[in-house]
C-alpha atoms as a PDB file:
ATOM      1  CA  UNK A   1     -56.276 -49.225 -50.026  1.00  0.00           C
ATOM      2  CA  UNK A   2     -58.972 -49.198 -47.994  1.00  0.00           C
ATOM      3  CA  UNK A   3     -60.495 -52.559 -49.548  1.00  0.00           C
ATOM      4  CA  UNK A   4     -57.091 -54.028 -48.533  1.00  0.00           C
ATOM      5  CA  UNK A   5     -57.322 -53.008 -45.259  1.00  0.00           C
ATOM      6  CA  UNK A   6     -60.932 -54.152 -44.647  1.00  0.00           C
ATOM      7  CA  UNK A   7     -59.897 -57.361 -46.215  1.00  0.00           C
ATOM      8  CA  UNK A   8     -57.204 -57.980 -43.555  1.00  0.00           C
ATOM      9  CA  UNK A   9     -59.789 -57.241 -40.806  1.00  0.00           C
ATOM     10  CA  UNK A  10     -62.646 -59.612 -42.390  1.00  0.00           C
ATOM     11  CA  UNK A  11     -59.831 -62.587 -41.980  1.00  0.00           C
ATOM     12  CA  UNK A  12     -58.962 -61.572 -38.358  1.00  0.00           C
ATOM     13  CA  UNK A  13     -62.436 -61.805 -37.621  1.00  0.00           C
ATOM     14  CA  UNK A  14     -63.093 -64.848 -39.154  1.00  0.00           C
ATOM     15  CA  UNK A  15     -59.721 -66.622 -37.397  1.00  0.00           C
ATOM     16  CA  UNK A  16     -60.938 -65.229 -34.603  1.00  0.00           C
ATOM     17  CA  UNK A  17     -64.505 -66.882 -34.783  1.00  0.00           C
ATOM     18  CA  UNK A  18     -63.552 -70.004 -35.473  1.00  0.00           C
ATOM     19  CA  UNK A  19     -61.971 -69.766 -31.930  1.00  0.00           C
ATOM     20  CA  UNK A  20     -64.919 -69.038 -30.363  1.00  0.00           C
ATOM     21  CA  UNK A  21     -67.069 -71.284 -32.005  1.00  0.00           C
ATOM     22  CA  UNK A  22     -64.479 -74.230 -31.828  1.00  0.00           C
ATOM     23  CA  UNK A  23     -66.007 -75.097 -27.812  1.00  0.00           C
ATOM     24  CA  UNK A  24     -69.343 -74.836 -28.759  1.00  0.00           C
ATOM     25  CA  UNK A  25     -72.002 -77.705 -29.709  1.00  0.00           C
ATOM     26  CA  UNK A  26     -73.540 -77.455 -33.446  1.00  0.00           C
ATOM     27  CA  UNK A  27     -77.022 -76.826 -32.010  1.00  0.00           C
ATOM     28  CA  UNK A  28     -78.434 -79.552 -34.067  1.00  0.00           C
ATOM     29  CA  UNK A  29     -79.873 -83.286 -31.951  1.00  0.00           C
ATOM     30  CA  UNK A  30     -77.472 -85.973 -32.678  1.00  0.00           C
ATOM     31  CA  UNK A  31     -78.880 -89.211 -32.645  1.00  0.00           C
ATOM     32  CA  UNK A  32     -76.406 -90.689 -30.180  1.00  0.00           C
ATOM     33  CA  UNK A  33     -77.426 -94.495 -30.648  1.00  0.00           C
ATOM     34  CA  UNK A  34     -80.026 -95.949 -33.178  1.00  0.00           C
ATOM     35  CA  UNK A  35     -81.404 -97.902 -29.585  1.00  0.00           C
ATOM     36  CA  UNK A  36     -82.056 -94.291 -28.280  1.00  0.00           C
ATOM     37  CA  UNK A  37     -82.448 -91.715 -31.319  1.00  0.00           C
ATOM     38  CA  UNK A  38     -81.806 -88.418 -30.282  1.00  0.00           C
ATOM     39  CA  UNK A  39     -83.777 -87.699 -27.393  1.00  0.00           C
ATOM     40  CA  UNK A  40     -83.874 -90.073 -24.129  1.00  0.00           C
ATOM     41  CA  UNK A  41     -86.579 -90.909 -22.416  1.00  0.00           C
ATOM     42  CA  UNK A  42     -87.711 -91.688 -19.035  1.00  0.00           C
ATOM     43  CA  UNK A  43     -87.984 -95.625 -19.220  1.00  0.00           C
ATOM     44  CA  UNK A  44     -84.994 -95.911 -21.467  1.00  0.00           C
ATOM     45  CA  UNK A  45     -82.922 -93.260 -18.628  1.00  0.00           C
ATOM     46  CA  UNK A  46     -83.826 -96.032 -16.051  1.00  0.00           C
ATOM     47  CA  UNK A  47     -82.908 -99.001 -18.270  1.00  0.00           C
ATOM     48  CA  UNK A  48     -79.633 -97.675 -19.307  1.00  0.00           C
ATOM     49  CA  UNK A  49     -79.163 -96.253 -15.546  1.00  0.00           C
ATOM     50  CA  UNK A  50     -78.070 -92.841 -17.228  1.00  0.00           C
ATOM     51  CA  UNK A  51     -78.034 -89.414 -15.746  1.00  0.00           C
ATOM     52  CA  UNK A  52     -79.296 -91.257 -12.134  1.00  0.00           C
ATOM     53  CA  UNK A  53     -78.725 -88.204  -9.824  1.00  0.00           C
ATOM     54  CA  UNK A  54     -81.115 -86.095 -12.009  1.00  0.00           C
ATOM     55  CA  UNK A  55     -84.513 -86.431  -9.743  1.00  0.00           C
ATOM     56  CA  UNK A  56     -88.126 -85.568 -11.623  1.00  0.00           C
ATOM     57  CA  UNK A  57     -85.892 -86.727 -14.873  1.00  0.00           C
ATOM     58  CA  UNK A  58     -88.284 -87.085 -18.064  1.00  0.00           C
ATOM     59  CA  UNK A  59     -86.042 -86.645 -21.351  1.00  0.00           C
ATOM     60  CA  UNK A  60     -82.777 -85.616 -22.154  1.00  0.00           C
ATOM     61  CA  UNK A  61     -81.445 -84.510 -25.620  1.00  0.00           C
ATOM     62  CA  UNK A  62     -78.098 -84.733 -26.939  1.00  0.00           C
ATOM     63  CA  UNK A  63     -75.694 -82.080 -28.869  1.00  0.00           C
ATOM     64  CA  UNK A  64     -72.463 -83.140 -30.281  1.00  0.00           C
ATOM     65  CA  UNK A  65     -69.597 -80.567 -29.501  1.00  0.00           C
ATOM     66  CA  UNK A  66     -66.539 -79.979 -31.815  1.00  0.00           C
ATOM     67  CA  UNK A  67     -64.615 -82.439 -29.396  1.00  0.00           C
ATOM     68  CA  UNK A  68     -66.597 -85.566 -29.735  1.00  0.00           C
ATOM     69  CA  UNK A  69     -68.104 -84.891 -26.113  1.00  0.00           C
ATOM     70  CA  UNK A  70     -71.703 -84.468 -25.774  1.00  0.00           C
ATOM     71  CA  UNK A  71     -74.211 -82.019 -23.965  1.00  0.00           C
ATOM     72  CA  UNK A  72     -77.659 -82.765 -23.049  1.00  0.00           C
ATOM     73  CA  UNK A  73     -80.258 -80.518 -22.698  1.00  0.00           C
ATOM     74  CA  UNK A  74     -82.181 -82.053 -19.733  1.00  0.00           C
ATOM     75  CA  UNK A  75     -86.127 -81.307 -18.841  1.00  0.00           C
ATOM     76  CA  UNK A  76     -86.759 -82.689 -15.376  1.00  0.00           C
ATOM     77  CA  UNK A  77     -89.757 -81.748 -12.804  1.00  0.00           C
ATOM     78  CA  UNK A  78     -88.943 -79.948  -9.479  1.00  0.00           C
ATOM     79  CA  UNK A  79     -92.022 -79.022  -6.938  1.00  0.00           C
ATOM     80  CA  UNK A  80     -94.636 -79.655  -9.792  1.00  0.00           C
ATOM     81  CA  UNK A  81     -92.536 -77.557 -12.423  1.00  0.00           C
ATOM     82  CA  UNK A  82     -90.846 -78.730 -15.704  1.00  0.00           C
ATOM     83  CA  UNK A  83     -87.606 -77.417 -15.777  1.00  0.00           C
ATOM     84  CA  UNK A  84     -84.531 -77.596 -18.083  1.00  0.00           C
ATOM     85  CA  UNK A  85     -80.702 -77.301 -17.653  1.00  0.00           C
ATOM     86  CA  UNK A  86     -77.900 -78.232 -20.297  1.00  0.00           C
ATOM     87  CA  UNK A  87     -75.484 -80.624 -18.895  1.00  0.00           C
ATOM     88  CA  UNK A  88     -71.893 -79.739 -20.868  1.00  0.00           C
ATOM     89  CA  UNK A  89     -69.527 -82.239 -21.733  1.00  0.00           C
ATOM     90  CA  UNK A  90     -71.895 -84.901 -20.420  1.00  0.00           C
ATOM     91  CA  UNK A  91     -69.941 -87.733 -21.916  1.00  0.00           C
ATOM     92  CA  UNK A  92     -67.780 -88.793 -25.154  1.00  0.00           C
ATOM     93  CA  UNK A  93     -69.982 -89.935 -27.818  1.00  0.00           C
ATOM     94  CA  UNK A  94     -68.040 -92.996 -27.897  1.00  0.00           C
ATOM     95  CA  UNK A  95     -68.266 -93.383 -24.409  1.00  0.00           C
ATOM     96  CA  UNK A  96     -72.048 -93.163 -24.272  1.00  0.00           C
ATOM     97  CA  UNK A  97     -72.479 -95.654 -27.355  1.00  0.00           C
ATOM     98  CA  UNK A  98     -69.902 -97.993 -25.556  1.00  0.00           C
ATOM     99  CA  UNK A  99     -72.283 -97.772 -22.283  1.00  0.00           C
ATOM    100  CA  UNK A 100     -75.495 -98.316 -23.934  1.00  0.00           C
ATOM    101  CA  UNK A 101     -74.708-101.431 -25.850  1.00  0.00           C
ATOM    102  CA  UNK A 102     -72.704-103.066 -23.059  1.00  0.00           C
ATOM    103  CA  UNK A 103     -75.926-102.839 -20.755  1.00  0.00           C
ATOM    104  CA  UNK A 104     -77.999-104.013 -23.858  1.00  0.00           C
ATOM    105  CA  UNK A 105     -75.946-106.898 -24.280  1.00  0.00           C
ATOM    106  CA  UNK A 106     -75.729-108.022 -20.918  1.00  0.00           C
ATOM    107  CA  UNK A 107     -79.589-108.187 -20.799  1.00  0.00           C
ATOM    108  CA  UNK A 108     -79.616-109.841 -24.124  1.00  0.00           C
ATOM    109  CA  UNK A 109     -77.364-113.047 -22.910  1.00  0.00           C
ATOM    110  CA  UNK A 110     -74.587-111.479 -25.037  1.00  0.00           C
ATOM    111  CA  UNK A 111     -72.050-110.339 -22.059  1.00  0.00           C
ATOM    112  CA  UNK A 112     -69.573-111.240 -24.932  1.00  0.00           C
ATOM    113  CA  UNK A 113     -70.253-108.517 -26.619  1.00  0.00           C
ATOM    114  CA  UNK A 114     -69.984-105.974 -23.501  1.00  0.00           C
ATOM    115  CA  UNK A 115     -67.174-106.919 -22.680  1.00  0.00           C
ATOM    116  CA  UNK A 116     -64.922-107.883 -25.778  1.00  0.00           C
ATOM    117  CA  UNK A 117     -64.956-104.389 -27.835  1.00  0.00           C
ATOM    118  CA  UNK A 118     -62.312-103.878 -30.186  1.00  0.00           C
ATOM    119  CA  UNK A 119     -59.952-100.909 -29.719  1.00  0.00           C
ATOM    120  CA  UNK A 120     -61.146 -99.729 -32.807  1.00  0.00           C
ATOM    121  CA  UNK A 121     -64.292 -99.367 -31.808  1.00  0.00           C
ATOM    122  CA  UNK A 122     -63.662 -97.449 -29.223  1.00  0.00           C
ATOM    123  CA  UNK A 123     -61.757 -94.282 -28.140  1.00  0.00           C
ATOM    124  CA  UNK A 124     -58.111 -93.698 -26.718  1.00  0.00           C
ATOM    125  CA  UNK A 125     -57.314 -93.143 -23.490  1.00  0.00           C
ATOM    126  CA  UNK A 126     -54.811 -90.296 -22.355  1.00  0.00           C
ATOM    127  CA  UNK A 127     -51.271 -90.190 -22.519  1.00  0.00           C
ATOM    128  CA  UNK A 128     -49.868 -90.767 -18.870  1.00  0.00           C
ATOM    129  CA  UNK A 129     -46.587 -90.378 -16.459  1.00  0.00           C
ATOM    130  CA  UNK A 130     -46.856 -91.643 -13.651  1.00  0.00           C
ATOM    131  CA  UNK A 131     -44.079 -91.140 -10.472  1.00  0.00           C
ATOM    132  CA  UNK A 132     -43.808 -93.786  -8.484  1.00  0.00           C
ATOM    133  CA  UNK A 133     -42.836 -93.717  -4.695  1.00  0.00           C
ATOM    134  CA  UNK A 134     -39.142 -94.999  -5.734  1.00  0.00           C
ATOM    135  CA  UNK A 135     -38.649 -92.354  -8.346  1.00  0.00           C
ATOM    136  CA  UNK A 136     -39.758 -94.958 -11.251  1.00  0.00           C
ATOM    137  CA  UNK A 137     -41.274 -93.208 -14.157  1.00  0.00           C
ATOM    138  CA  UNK A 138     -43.952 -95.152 -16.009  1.00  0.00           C
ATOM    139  CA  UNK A 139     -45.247 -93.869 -19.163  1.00  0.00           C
ATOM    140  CA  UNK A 140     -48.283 -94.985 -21.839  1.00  0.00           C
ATOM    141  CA  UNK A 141     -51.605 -94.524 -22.364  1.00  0.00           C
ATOM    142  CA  UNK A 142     -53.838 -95.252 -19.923  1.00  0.00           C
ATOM    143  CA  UNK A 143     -56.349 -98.381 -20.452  1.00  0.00           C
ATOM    144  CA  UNK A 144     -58.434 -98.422 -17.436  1.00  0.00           C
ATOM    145  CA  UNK A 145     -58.260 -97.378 -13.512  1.00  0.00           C
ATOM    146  CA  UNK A 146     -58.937 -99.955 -10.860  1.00  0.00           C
ATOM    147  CA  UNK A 147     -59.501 -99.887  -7.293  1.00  0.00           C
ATOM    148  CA  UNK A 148     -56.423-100.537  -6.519  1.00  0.00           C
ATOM    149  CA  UNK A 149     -54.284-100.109 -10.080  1.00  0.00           C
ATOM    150  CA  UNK A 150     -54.192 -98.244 -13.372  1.00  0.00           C
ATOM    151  CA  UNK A 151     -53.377-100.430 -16.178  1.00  0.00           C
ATOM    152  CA  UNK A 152     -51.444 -98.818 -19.028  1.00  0.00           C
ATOM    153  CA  UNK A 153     -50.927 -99.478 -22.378  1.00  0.00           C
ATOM    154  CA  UNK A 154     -46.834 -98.890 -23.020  1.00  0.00           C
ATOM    155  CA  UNK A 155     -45.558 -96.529 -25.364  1.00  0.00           C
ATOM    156  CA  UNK A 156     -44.946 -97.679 -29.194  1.00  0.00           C
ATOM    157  CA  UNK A 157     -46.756-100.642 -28.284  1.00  0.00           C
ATOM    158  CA  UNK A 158     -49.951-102.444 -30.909  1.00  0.00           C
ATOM    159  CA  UNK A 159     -52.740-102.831 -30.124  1.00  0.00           C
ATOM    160  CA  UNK A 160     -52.814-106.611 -28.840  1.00  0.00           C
ATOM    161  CA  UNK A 161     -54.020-106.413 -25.225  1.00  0.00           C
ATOM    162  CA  UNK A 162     -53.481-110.100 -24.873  1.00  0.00           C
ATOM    163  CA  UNK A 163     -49.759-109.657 -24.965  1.00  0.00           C
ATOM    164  CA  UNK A 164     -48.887-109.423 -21.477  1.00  0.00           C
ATOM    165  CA  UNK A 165     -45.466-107.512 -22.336  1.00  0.00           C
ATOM    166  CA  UNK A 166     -47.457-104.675 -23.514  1.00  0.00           C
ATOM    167  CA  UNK A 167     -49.920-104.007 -20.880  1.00  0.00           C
ATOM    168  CA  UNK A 168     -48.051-103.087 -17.227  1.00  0.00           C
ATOM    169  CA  UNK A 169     -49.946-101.650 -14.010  1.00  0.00           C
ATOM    170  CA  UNK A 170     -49.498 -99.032 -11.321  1.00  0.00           C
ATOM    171  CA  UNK A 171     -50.085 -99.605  -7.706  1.00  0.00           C
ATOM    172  CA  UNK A 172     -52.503 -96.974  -6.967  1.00  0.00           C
ATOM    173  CA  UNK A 173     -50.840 -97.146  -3.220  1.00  0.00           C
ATOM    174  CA  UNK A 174     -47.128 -96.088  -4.648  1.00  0.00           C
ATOM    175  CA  UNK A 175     -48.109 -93.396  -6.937  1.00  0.00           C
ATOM    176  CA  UNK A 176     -46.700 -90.051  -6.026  1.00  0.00           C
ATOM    177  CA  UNK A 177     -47.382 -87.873  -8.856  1.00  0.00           C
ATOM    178  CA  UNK A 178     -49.300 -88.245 -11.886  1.00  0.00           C
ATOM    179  CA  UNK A 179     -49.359 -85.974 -15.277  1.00  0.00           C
ATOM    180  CA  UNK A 180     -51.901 -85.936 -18.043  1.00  0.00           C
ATOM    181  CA  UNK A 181     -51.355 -84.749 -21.244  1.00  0.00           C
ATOM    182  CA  UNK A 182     -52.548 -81.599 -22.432  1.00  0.00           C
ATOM    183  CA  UNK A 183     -53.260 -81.258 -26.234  1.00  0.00           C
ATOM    184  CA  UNK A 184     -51.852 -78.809 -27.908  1.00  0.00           C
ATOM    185  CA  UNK A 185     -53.505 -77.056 -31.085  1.00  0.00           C
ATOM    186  CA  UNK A 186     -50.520 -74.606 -32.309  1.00  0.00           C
ATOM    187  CA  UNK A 187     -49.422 -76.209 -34.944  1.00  0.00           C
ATOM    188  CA  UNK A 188     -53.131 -75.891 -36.206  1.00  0.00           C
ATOM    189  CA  UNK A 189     -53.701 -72.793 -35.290  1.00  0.00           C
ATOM    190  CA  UNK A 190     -49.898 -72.071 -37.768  1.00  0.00           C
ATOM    191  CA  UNK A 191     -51.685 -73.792 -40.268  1.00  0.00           C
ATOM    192  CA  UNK A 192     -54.872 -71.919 -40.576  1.00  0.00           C
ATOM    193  CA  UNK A 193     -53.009 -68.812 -40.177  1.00  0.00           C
ATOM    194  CA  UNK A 194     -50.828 -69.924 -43.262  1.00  0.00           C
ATOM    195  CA  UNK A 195     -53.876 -70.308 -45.219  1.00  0.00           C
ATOM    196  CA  UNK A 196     -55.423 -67.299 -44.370  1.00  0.00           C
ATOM    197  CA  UNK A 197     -52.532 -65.576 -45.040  1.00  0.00           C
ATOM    198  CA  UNK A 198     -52.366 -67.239 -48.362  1.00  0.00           C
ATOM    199  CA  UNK A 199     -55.671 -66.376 -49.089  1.00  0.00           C
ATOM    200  CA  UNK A 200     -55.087 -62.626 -48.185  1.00  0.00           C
ATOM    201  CA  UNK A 201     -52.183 -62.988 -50.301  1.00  0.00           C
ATOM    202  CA  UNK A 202     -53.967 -63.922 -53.186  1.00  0.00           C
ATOM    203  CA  UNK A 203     -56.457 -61.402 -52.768  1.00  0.00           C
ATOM    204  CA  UNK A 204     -54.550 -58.697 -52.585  1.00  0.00           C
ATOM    205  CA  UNK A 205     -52.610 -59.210 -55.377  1.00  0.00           C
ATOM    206  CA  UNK A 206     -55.958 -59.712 -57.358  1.00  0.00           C
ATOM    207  CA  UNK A 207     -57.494 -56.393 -56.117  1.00  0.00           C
ATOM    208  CA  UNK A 208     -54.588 -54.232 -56.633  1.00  0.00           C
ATOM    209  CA  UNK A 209     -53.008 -55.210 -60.050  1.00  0.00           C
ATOM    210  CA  UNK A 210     -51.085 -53.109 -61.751  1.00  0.00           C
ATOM    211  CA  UNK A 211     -53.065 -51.223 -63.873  1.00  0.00           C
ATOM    212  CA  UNK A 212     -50.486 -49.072 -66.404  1.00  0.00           C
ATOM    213  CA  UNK A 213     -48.102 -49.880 -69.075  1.00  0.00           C
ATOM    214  CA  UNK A 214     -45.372 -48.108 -67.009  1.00  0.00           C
ATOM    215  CA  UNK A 215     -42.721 -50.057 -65.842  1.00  0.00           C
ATOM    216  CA  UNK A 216     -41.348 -47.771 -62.714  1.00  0.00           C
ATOM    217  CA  UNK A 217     -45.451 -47.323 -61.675  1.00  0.00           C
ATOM    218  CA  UNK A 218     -45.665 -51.107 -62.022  1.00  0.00           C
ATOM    219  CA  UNK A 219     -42.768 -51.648 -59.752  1.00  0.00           C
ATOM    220  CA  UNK A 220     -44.035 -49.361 -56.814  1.00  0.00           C
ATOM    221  CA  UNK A 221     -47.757 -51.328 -57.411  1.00  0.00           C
ATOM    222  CA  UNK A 222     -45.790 -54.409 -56.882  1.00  0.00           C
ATOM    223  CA  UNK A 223     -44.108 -52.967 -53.772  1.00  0.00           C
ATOM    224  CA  UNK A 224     -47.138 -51.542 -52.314  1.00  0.00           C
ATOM    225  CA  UNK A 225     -48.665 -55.804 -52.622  1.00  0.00           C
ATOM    226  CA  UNK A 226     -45.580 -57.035 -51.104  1.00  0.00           C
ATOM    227  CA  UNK A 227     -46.224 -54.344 -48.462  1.00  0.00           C
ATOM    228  CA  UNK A 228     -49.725 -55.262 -47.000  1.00  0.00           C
ATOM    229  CA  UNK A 229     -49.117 -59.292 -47.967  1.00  0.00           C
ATOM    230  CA  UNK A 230     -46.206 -58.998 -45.514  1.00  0.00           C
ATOM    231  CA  UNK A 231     -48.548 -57.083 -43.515  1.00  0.00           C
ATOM    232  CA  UNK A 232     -51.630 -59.409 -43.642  1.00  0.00           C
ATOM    233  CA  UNK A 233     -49.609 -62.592 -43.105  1.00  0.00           C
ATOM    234  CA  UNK A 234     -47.845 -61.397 -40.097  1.00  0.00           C
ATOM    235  CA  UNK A 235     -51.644 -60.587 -38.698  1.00  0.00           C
ATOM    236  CA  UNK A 236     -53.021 -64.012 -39.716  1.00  0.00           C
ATOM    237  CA  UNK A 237     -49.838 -66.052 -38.281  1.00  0.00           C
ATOM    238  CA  UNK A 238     -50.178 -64.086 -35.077  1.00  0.00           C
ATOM    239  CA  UNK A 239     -54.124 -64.729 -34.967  1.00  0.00           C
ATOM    240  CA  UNK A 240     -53.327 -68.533 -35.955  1.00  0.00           C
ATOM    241  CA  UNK A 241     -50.913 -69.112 -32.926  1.00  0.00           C
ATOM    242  CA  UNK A 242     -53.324 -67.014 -30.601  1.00  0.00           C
ATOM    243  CA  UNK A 243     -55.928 -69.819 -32.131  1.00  0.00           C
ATOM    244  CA  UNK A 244     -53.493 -72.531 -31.201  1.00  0.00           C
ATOM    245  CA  UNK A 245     -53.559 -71.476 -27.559  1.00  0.00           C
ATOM    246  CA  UNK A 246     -56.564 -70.702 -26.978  1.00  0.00           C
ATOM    247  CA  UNK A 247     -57.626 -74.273 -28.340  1.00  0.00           C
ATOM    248  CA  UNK A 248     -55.292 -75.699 -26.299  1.00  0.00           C
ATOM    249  CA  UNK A 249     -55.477 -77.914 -23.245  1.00  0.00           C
ATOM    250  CA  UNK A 250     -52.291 -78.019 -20.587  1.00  0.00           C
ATOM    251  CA  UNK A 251     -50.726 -81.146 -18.922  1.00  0.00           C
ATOM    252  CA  UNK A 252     -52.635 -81.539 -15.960  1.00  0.00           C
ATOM    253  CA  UNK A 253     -50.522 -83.050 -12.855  1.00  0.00           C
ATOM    254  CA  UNK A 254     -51.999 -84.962  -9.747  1.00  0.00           C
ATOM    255  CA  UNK A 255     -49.689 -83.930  -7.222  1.00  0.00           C
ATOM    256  CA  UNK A 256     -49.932 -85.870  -4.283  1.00  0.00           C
ATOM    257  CA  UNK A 257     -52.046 -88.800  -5.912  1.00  0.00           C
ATOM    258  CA  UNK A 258     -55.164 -90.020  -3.862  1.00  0.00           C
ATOM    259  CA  UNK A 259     -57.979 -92.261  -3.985  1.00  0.00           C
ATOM    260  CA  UNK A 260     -60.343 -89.247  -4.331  1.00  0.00           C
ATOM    261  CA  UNK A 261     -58.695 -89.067  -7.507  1.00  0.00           C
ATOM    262  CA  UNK A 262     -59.625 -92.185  -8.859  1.00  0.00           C
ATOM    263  CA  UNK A 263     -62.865 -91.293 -10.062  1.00  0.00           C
ATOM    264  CA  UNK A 264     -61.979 -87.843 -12.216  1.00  0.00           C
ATOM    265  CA  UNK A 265     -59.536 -90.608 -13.630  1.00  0.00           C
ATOM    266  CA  UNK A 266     -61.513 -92.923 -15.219  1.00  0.00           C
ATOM    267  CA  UNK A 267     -63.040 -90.151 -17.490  1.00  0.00           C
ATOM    268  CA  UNK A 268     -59.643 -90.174 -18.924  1.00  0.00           C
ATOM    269  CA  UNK A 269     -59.600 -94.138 -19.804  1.00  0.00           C
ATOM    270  CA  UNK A 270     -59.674 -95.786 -22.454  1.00  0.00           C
ATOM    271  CA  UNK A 271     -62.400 -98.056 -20.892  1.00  0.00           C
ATOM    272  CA  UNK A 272     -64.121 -95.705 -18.254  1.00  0.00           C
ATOM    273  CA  UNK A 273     -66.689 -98.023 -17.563  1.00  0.00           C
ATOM    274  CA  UNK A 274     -66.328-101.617 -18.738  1.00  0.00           C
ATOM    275  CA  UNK A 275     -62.367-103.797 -19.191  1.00  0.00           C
ATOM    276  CA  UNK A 276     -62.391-105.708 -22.408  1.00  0.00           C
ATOM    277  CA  UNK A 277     -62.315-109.924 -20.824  1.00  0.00           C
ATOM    278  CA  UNK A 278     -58.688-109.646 -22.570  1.00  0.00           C
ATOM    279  CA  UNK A 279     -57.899-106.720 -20.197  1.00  0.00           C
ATOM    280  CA  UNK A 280     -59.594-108.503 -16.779  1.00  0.00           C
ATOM    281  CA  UNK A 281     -56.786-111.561 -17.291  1.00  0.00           C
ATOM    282  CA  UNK A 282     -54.097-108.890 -16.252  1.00  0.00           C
ATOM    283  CA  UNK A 283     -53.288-108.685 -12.812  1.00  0.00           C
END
């Protein structure tokens, strides 16, 4: 009995782990871009114009994070000292890759290639609603954020930016309120709990087998399994959904829209910092 009951608490433990750890880089140098490796330096931080506020700067090193976002560990010199702090959530890996081959092409003669990425080779952009100052409710995901529009991709839509009935914009003058999706992890979290429970299940049943000919002493083994399976999987459902929400992210409303928003917007583009030349021919 006791095994049983240790067993139930080694699976809460691990659900309840994987939580944790699910925000937190791998710890291992990711070569970001083969033009760059792993770790940036000085000359190639001025050439690519990254981390520009950062002054003293001499390398930066890059983690990947369970999300696809980066963290960079950055050394940098203040009053004669070397110092270090870890930037989280520095950019999307995609993001980064997207910036440093658009500048390389432009210096190459190849502004093609900077600006003429295909969507699949790049990442999406968030779902949006967007309230405009008549009540009109415009929904997609969003493509890009201009000075004076956001252009949005409409829902159930391909992926053919060219076609002009797919693509529609948002005066960034008549925009009231704006929402963001969240991202919600429950049903994940349901489904890991399922399998742990599974799992316990299966152990269980293993560990305690009947273990005499008698039938009535078989029946109360059987009992006693049903028992702590019902037991373990109502633990490991309950640690799943906790899982869910703690993954989680909720919508995120703009509420009264301003250009002081437009910045924090962009991270949530499809194209943060370049348009595709398709995208540019919509006004």
């Amino acid at each position: 009995m006791k095994n049983i009951y240790f067993l139930i608490l080694t699976l809460i433990l691990i659900l309840l782990k994987a939580s944790v750890t699910s925000g937190q880089s791998n710890g291992t140098p990711i070569i970001v871009n083969p033009l760059i490796g792993d770790t940036l330096s000085l000359k190639e931080r001025d050439y690519y114009i990254l981390f520009p506020d950062i002054a003293g700067f001499q390398t930066a090193v890059f983690y990947l994070n369970p999300d696809s976002s980066l963290s960079a560990d950055v050394k940098y010199t203040l009053d004669g000292q070397q110092r270090d702090t870890l930037i989280k959530n520095y950019k999307n890996l995609e993001s980064l890759n997207y910036h440093i081959y658009a500048r390389y092409a432009l210096d190459h003669e190849h502004p093609e290639s900077a600006i003429n990425i295909q969507p699949s080779d790049y990442r999406r952009g968030s779902q949006i609603n967007i309230y405009n100052e008549g009540g009109e409710l415009i929904s997609g995901e969003l493509l890009s954020v201009r000075e004076n529009s956001l252009v949005i991709l409409k829902p159930d839509c391909d992926e053919d930016l060219t076609n002009l009935d797919c693509i529609t914009t948002a005066k960034n003058s008549e925009v009231n309120k704006l929402t963001i999706k969240g991202n919600s992890n429950l049903a994940l979290g349901l489904g890991i709990g399922l399998l742990a429970s599974l799992l316990a299940g299966a152990i269980i049943y293993a560990v305690n087998q009947p273990s005499s000919s008698n039938i009535f002493s078989n029946i109360g083994t059987t009992r006693e399994n049903l028992r702590y399976i019902g037991i373990s999987t109502g633990i490991c459902l309950a640690a799943g959904v906790l899982i869910g929400i703690l993954t989680s992210t909720p919508d995120e409303v703009v509420e009264p829209f301003t250009e002081d928003e437009l910045e924090g917007l962009s991270s949530y583009s499809r194209y943060p910092l370049f348009e595709p030349g398709r995208l540019k021919k919509i006004k």
